[in-house]
N, C-alpha and C. Protein backbone atom coordinates (compact mmCIF):
# COMPACT_ATOMS: atom_id res chain seq x y z
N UNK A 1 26.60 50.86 -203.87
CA UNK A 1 27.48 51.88 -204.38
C UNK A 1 26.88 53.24 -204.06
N UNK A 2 27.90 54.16 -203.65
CA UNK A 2 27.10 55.54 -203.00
C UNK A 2 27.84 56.71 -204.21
N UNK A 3 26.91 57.46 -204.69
CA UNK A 3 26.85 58.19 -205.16
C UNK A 3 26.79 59.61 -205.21
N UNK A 4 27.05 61.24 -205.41
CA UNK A 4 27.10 61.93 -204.76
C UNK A 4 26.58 62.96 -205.72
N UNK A 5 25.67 63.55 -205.58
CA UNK A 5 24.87 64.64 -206.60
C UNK A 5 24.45 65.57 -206.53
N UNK A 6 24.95 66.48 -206.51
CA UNK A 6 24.46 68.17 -205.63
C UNK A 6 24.32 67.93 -204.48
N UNK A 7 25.74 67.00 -203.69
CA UNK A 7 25.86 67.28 -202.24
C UNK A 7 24.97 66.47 -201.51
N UNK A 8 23.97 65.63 -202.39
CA UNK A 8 23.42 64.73 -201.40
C UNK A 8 23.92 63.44 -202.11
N UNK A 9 24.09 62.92 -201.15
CA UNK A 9 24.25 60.91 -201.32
C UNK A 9 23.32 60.21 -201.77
N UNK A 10 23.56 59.44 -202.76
CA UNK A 10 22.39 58.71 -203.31
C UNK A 10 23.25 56.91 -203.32
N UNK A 11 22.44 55.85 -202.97
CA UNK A 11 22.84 54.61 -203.03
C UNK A 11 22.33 53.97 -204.61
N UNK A 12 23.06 52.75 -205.26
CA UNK A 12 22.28 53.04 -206.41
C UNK A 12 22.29 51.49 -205.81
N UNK A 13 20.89 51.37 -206.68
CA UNK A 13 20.34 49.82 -206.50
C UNK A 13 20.15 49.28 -208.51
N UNK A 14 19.60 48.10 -208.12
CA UNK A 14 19.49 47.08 -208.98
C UNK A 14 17.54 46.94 -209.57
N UNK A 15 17.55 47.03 -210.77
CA UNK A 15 15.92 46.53 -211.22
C UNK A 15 16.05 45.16 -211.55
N UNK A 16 15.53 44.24 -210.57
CA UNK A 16 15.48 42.81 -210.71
C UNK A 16 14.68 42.31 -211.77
N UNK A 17 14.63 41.45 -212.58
CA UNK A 17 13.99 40.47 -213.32
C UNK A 17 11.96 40.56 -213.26
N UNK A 18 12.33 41.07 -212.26
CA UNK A 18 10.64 40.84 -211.63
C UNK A 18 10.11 42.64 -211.52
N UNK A 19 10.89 43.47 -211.64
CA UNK A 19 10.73 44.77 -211.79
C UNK A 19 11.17 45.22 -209.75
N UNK A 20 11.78 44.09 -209.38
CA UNK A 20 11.62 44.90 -207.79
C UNK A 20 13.02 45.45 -207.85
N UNK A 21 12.92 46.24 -206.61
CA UNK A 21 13.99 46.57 -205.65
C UNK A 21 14.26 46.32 -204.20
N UNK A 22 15.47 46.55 -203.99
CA UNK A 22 15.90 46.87 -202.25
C UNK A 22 15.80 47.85 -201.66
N UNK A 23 15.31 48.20 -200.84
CA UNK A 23 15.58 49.58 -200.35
C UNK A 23 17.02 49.50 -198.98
N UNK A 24 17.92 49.97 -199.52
CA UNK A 24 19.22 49.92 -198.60
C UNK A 24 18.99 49.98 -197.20
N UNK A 25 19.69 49.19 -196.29
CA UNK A 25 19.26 48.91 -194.65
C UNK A 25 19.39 50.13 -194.27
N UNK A 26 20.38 51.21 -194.56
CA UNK A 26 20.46 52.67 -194.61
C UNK A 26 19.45 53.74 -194.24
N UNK A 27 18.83 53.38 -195.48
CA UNK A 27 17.45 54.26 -196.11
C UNK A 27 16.33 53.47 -194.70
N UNK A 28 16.03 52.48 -195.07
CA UNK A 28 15.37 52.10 -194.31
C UNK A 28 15.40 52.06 -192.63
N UNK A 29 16.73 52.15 -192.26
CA UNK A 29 16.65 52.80 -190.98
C UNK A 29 16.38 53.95 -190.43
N UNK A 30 16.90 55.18 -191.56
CA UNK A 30 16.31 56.40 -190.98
C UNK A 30 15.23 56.79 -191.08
N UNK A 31 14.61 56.00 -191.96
CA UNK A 31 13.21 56.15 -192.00
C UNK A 31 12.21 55.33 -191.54
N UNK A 32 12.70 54.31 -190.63
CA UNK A 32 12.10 53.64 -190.15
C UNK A 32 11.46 52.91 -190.64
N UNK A 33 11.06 52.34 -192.35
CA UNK A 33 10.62 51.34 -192.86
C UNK A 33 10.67 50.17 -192.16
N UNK A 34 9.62 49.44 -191.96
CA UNK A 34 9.43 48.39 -191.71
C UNK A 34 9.11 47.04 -192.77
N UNK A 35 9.01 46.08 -192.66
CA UNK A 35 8.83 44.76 -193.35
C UNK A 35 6.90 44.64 -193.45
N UNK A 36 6.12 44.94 -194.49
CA UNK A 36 5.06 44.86 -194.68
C UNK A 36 4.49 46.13 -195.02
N UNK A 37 5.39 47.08 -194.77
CA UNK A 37 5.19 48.56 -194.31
C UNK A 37 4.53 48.99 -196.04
N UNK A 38 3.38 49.38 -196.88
CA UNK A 38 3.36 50.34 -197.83
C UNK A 38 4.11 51.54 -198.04
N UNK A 39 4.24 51.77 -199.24
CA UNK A 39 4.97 52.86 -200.24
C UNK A 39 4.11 53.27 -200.66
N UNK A 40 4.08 54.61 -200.96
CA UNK A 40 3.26 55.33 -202.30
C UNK A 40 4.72 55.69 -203.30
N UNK A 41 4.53 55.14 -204.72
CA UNK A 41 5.20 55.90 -205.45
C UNK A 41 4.67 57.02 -206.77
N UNK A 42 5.68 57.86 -207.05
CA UNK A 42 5.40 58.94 -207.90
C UNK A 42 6.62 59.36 -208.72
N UNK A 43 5.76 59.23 -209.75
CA UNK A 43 6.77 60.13 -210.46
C UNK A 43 6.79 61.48 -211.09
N UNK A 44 8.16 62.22 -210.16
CA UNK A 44 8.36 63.57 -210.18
C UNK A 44 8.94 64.21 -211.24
N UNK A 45 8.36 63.97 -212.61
CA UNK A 45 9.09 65.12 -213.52
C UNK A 45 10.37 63.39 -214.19
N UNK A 46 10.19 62.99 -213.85
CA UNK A 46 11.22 61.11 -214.55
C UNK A 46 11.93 61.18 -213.36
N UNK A 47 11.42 61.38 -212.10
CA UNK A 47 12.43 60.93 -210.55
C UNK A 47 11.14 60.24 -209.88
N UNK A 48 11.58 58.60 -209.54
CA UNK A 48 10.78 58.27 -208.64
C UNK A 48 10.79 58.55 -207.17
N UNK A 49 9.75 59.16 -206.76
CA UNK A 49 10.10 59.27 -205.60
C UNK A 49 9.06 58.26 -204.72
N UNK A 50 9.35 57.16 -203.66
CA UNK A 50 9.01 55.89 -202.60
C UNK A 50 8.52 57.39 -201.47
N UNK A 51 7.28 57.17 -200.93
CA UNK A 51 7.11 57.92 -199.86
C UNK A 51 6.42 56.98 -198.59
N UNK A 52 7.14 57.10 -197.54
CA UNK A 52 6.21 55.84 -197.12
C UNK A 52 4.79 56.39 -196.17
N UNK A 53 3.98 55.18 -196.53
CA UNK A 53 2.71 55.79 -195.45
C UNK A 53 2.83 55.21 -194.32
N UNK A 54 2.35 56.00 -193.80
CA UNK A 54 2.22 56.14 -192.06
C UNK A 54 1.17 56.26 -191.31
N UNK A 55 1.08 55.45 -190.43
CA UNK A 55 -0.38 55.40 -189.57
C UNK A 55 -0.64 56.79 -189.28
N UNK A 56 -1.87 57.26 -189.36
CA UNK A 56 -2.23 58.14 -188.86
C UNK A 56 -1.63 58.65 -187.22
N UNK A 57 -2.07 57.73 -186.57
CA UNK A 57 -1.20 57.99 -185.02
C UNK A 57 -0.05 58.29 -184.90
N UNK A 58 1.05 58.08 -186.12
CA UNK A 58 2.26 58.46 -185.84
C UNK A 58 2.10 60.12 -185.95
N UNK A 59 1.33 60.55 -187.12
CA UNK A 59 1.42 61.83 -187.14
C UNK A 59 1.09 62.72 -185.54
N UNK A 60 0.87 62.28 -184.71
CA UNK A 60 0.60 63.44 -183.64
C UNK A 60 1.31 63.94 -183.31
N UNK A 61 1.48 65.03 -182.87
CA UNK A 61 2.33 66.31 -182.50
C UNK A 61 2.78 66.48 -183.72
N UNK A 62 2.86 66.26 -184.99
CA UNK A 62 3.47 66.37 -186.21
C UNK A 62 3.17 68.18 -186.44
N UNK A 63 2.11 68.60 -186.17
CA UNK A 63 1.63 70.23 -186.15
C UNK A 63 1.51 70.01 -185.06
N UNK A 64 2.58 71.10 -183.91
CA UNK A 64 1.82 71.46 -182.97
C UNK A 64 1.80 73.10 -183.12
N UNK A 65 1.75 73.47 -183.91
CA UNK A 65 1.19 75.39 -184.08
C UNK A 65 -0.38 74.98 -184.27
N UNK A 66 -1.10 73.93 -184.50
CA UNK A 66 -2.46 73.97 -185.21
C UNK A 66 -2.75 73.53 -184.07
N UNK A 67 -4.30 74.29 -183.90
CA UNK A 67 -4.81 73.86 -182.94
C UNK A 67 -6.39 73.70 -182.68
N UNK A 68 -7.44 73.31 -182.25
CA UNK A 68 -8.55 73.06 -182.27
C UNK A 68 -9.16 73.74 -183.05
N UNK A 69 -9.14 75.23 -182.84
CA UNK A 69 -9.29 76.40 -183.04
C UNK A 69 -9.31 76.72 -184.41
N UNK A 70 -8.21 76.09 -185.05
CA UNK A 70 -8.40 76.15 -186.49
C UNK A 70 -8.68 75.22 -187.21
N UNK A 71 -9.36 74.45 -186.59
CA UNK A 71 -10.05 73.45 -187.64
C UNK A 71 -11.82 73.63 -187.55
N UNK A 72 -12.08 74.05 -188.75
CA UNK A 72 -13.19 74.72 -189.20
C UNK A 72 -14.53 73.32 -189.49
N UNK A 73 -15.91 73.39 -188.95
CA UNK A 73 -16.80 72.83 -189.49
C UNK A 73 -17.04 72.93 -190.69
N UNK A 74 -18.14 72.07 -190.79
CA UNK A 74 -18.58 72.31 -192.16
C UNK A 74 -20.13 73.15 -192.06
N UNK A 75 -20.16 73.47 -190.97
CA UNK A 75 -21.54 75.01 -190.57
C UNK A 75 -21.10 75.88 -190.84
N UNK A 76 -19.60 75.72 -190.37
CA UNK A 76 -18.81 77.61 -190.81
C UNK A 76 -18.54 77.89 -192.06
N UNK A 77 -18.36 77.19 -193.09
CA UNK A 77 -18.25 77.11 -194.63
C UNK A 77 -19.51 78.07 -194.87
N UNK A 78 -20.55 78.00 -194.71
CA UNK A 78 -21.80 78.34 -195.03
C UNK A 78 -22.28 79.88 -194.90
């Protein structure tokens, strides 16, 4: 069932017996969730928010304004 709440779409799911959920084929496609894949969850103020983790390697090019240059030792701290 899709839902609509200050203009964004929300799907509503089910709390199973066992405390799980689904995450809609939806959700999980644009975000590319995979089957084994970890979640971090949190709760924002009584909103859960599912964030998923991601290999490090996916992040590359994720910053490309940052550059060698600004990533500081730990000699230059000093």
């Amino acid at each position: 069932m899709h839902i609509s709440f200050y203009g964004v779409r929300m799907t509503r799911v089910t709390v199973s017996s066992k405390y799980q959920v689904v995450i809609p084929t939806e959700i999980r496609r644009a975000l590319n969730i995979r089957k084994g894949q970890s979640l971090s969850m949190v709760n924002m103020g009584g909103v859960i928010e599912l964030v998923p983790d991601r290999d490090i390697r996916e992040m590359r090019g994720a910053f490309p304004q940052v550059t060698l240059d600004d990533i500081r030792n730990e000699s230059d701290r000093e």
